[in-house]
C-alpha atoms as a PDB file:
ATOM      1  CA  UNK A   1      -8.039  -3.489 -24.148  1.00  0.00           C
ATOM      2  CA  UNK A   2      -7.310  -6.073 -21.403  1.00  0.00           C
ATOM      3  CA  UNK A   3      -6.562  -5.249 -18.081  1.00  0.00           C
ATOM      4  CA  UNK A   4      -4.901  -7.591 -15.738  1.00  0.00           C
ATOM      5  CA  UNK A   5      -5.147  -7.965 -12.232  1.00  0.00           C
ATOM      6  CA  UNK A   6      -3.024  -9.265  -9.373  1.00  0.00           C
ATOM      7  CA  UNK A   7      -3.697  -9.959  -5.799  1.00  0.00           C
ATOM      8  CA  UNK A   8      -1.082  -8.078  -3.229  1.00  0.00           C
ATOM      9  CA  UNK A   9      -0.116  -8.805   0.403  1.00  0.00           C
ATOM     10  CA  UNK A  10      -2.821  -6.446   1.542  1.00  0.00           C
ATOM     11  CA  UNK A  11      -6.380  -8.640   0.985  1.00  0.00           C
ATOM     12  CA  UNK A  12      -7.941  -4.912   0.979  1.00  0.00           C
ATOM     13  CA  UNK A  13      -5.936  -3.784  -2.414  1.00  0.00           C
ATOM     14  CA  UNK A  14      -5.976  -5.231  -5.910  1.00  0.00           C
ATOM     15  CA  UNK A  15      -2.842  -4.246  -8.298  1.00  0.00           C
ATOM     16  CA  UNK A  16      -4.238  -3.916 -12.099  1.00  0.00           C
ATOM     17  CA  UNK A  17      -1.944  -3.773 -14.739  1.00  0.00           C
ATOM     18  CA  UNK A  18      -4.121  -1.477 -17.944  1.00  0.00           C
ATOM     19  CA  UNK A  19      -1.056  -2.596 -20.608  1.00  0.00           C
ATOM     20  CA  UNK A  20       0.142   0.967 -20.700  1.00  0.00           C
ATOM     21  CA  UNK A  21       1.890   3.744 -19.208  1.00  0.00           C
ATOM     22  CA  UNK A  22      -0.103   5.351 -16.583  1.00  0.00           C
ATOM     23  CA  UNK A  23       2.354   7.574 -14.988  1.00  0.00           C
ATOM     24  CA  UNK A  24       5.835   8.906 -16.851  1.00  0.00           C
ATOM     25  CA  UNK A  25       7.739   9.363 -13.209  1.00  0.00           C
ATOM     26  CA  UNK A  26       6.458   8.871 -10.061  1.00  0.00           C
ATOM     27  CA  UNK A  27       3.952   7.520  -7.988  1.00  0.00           C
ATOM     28  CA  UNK A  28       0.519   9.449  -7.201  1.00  0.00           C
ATOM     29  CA  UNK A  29      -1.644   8.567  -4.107  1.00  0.00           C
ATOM     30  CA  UNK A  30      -5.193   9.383  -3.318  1.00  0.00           C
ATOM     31  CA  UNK A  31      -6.373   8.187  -0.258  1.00  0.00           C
ATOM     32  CA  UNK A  32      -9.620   9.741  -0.353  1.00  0.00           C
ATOM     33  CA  UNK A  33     -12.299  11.433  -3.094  1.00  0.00           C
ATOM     34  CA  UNK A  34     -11.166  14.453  -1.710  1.00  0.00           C
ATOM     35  CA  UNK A  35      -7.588  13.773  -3.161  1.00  0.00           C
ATOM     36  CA  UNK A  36      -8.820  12.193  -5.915  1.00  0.00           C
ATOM     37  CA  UNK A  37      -9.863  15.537  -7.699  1.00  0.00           C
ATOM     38  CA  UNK A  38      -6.576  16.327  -9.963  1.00  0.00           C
ATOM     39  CA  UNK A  39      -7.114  13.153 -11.272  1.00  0.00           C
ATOM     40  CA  UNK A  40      -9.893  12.206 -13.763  1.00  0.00           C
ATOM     41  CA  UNK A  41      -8.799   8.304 -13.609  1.00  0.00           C
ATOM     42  CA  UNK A  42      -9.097   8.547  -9.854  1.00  0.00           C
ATOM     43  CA  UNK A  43     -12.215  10.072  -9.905  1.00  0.00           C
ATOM     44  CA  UNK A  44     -13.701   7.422 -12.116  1.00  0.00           C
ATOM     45  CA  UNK A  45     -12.264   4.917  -9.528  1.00  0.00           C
ATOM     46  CA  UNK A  46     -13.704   6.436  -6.750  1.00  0.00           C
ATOM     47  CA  UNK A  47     -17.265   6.568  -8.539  1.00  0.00           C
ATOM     48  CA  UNK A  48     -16.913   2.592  -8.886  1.00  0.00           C
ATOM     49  CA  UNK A  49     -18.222   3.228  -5.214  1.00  0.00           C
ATOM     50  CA  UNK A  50     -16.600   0.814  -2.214  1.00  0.00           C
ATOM     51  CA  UNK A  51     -13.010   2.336  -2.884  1.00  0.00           C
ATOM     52  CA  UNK A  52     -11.187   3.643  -0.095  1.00  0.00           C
ATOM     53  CA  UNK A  53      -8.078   4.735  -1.847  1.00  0.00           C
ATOM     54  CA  UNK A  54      -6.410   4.895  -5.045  1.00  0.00           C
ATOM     55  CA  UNK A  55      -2.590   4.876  -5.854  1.00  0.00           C
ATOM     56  CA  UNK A  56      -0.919   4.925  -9.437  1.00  0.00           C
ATOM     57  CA  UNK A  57       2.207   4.341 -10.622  1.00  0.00           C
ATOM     58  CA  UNK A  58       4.458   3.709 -13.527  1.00  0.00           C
ATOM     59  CA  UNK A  59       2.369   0.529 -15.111  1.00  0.00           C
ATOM     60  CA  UNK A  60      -0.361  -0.244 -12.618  1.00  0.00           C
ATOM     61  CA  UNK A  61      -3.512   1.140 -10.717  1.00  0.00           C
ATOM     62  CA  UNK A  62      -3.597  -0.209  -7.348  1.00  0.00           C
ATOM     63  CA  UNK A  63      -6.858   0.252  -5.797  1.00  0.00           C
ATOM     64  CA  UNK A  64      -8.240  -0.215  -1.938  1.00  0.00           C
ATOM     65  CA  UNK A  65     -11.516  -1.281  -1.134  1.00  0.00           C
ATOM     66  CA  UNK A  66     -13.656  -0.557   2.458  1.00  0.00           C
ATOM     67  CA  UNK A  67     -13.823  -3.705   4.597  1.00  0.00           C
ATOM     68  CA  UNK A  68     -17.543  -3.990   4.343  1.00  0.00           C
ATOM     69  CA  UNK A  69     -17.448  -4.720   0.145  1.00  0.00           C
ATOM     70  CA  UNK A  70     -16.682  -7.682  -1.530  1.00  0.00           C
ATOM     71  CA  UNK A  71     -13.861  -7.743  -4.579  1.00  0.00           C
ATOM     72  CA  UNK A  72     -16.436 -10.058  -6.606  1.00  0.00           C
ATOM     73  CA  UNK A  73     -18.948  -6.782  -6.121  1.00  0.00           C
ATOM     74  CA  UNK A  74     -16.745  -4.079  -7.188  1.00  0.00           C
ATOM     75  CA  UNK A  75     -13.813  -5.569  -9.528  1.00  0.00           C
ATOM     76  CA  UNK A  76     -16.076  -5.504 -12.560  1.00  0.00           C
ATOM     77  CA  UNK A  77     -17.209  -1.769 -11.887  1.00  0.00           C
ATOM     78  CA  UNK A  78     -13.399  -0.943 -11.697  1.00  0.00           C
ATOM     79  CA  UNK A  79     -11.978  -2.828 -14.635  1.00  0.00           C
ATOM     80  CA  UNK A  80     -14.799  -0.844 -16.553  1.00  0.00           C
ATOM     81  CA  UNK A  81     -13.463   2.672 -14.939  1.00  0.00           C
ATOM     82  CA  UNK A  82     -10.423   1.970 -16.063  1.00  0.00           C
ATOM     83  CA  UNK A  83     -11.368   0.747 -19.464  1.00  0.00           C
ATOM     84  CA  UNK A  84     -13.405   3.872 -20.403  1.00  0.00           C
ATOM     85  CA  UNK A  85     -10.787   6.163 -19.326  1.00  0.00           C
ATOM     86  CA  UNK A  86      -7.966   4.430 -21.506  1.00  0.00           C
ATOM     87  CA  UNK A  87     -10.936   4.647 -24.183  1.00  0.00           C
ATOM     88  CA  UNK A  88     -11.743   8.630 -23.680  1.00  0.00           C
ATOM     89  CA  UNK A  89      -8.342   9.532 -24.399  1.00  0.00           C
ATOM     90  CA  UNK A  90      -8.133  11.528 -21.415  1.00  0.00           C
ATOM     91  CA  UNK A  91      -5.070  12.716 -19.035  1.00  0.00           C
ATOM     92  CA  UNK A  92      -4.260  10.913 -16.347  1.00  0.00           C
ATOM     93  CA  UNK A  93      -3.925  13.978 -14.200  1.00  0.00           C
ATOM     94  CA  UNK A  94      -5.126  16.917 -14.851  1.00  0.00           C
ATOM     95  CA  UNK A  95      -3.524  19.845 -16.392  1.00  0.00           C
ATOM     96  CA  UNK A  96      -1.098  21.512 -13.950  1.00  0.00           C
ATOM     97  CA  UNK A  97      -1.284  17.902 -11.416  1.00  0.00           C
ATOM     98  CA  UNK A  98       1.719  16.029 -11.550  1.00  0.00           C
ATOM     99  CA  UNK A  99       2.890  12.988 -10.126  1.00  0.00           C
ATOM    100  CA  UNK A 100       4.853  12.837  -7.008  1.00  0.00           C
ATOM    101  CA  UNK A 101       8.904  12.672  -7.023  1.00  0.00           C
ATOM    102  CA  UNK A 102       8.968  10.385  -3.757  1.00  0.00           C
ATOM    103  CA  UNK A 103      10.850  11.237  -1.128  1.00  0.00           C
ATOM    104  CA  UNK A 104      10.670  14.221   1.318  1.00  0.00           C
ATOM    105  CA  UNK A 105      13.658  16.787   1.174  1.00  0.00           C
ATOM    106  CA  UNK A 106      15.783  16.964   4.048  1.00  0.00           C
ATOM    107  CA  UNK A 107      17.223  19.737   5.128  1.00  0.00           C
ATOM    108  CA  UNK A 108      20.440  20.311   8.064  1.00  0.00           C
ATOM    109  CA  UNK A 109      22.622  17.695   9.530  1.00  0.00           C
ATOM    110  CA  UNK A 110      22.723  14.029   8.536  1.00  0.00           C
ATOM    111  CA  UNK A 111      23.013  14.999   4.876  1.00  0.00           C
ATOM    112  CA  UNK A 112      25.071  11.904   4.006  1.00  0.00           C
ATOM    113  CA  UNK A 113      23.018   9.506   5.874  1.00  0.00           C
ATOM    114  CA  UNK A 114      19.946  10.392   4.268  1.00  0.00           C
ATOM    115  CA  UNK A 115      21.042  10.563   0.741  1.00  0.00           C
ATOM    116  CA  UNK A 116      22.045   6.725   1.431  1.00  0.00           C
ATOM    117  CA  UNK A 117      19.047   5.928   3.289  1.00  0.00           C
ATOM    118  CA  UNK A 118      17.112   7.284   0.139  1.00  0.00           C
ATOM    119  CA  UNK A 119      19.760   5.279  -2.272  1.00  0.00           C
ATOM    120  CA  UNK A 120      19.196   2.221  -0.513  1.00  0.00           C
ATOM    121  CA  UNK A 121      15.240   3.016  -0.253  1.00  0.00           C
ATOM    122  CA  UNK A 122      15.537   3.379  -4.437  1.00  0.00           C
ATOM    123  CA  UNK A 123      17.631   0.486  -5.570  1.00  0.00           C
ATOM    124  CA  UNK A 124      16.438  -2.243  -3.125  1.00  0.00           C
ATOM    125  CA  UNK A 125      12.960  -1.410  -1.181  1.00  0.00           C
ATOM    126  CA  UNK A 126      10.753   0.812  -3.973  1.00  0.00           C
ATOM    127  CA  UNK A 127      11.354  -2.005  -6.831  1.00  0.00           C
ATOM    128  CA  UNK A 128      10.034  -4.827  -4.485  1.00  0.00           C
ATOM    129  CA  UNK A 129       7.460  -3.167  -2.736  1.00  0.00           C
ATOM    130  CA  UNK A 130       5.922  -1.534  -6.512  1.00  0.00           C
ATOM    131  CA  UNK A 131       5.559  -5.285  -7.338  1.00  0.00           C
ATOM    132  CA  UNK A 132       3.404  -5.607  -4.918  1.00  0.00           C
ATOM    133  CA  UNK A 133       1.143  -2.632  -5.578  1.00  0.00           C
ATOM    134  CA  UNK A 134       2.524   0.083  -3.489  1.00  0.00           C
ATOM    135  CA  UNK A 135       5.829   2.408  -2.340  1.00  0.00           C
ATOM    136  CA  UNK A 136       7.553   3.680   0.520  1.00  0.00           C
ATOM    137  CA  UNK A 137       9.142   6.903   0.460  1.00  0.00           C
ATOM    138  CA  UNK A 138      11.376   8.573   2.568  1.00  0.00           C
ATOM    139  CA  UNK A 139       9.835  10.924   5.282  1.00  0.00           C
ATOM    140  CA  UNK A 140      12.539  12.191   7.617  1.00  0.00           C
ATOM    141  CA  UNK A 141      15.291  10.766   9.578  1.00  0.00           C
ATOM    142  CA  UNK A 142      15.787  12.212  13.647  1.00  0.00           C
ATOM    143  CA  UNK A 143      18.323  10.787  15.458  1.00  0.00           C
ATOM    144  CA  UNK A 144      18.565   7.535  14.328  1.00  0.00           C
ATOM    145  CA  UNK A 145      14.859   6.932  13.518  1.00  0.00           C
ATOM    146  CA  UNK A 146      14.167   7.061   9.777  1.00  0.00           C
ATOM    147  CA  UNK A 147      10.629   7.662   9.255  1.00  0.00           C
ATOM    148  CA  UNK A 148       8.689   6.502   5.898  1.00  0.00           C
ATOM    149  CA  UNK A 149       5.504   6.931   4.215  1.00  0.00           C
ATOM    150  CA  UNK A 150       3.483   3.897   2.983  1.00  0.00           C
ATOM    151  CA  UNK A 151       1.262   4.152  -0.052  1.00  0.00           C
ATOM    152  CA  UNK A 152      -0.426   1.971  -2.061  1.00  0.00           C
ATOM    153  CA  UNK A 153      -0.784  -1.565  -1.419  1.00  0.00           C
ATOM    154  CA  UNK A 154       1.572  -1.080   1.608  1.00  0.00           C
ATOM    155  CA  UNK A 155      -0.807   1.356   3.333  1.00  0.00           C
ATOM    156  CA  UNK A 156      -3.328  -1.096   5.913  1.00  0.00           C
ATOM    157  CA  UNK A 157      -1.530  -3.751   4.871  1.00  0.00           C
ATOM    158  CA  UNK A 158      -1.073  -6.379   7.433  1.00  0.00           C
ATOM    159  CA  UNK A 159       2.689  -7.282   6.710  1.00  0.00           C
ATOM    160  CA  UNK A 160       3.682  -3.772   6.576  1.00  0.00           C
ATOM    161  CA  UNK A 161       4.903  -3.983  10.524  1.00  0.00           C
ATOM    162  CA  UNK A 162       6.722  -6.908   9.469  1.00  0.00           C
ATOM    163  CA  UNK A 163       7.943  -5.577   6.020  1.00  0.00           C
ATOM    164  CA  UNK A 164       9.236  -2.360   7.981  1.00  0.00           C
ATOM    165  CA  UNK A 165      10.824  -4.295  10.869  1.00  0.00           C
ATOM    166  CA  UNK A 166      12.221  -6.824   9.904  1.00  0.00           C
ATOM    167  CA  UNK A 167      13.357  -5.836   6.432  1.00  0.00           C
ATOM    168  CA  UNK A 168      13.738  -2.159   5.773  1.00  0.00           C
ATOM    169  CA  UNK A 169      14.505  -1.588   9.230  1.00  0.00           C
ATOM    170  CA  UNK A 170      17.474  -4.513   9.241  1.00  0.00           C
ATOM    171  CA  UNK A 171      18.434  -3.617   5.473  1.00  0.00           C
ATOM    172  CA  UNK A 172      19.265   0.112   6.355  1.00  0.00           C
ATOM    173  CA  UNK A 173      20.916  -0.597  10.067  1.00  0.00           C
ATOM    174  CA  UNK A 174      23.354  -3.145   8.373  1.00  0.00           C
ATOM    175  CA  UNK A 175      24.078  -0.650   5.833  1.00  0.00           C
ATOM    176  CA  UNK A 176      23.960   2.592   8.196  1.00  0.00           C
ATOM    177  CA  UNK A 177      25.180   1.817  11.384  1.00  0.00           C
ATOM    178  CA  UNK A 178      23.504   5.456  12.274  1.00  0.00           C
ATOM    179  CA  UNK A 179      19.727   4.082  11.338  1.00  0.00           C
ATOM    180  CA  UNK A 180      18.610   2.417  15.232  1.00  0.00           C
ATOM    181  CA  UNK A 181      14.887   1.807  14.096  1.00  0.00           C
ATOM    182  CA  UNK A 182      12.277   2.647  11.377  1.00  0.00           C
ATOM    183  CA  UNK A 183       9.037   3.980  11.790  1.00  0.00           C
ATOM    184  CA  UNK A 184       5.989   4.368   9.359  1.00  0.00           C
ATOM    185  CA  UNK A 185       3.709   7.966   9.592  1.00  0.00           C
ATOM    186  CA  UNK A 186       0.585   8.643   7.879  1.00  0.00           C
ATOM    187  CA  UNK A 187       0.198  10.833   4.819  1.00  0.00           C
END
């Protein structure tokens, strides 16, 4: 088995790419061991020791380290992690886990604006941002703020500000003259 990895935009989160399905649908985060327990992968991750957070999603494993712990330290503990796993034949989630569908359901007015916010979110922000290691999903929209929900590789990452600013944010108010800003909230 080889496993490649790439570097993202966020110098605290590797992308690596096992060479097989690791989720059908969906995206599953774990931002802490805690989080990590429906999922034996993530648990092996985690037990790599340094890693702050752990996100899957159709192809990859994206995985964020703690500031005080060098990639050259850790990378070869979690290429092995991932390599046994793939090797046990285990699930990647356990039993009655499954992946996340993404967005948040919204519920009342504004019904039309957020199924296009969440169209536009699908076909031209989730593709771009998954190459990069990570996702943003839809959270909730209030007048005129939409509010999304960084995972992965976009979680910490420097350029997220920028990412949700100046693209997202200018992508969905020339589109939807109803969107006025974007804002990101934590999990």
């Amino acid at each position: 088995m080889f496993i490649q990895t790439e570097s993202t935009p966020n110098p605290a989160t590797l992308k690596f790419l096992p060479g097989q399905t690791v989720l059908q649908l969906g995206t599953a985060d774990f931002p802490s061991v805690d989080a990590a327990a429906a999922s034996p992968l993530a648990r092996r991750i985690f037990a790599a020791g340094g890693v702050t957070g752990v996100f899957f999603g159709t192809d990859f494993v994206t995985v964020t380290k703690a500031d005080d712990v060098d990639w050259q330290h850790i990378k070869p503990a979690i290429l092995g992690a991932i390599m046994e796993h793939y090797q046990s034949g285990a699930a990647v989630m356990d039993g009655g886990a499954t992946a996340a569908g993404g967005h948040a359901e919204h519920v009342g007015e504004d019904g039309d604006i957020v199924r296009q916010i969440k169209e536009l979110l699908d076909t031209r922000v989730r593709p771009a941002v998954a190459q990069d290691g990570g996702d943003i999903t839809f959270h909730g929209f209030d007048r005129g703020v939409v509010y999304l929900h960084m995972q992965g590789a976009c979680a910490g990452c420097p350029s997220s500000t920028l990412t949700l600013k100046m693209g997202i944010e200018n992508l969905l108010r020339h589109y939807i003259p109803e969107v006025l800003e974007v804002r990101p909230v934590a999990a």
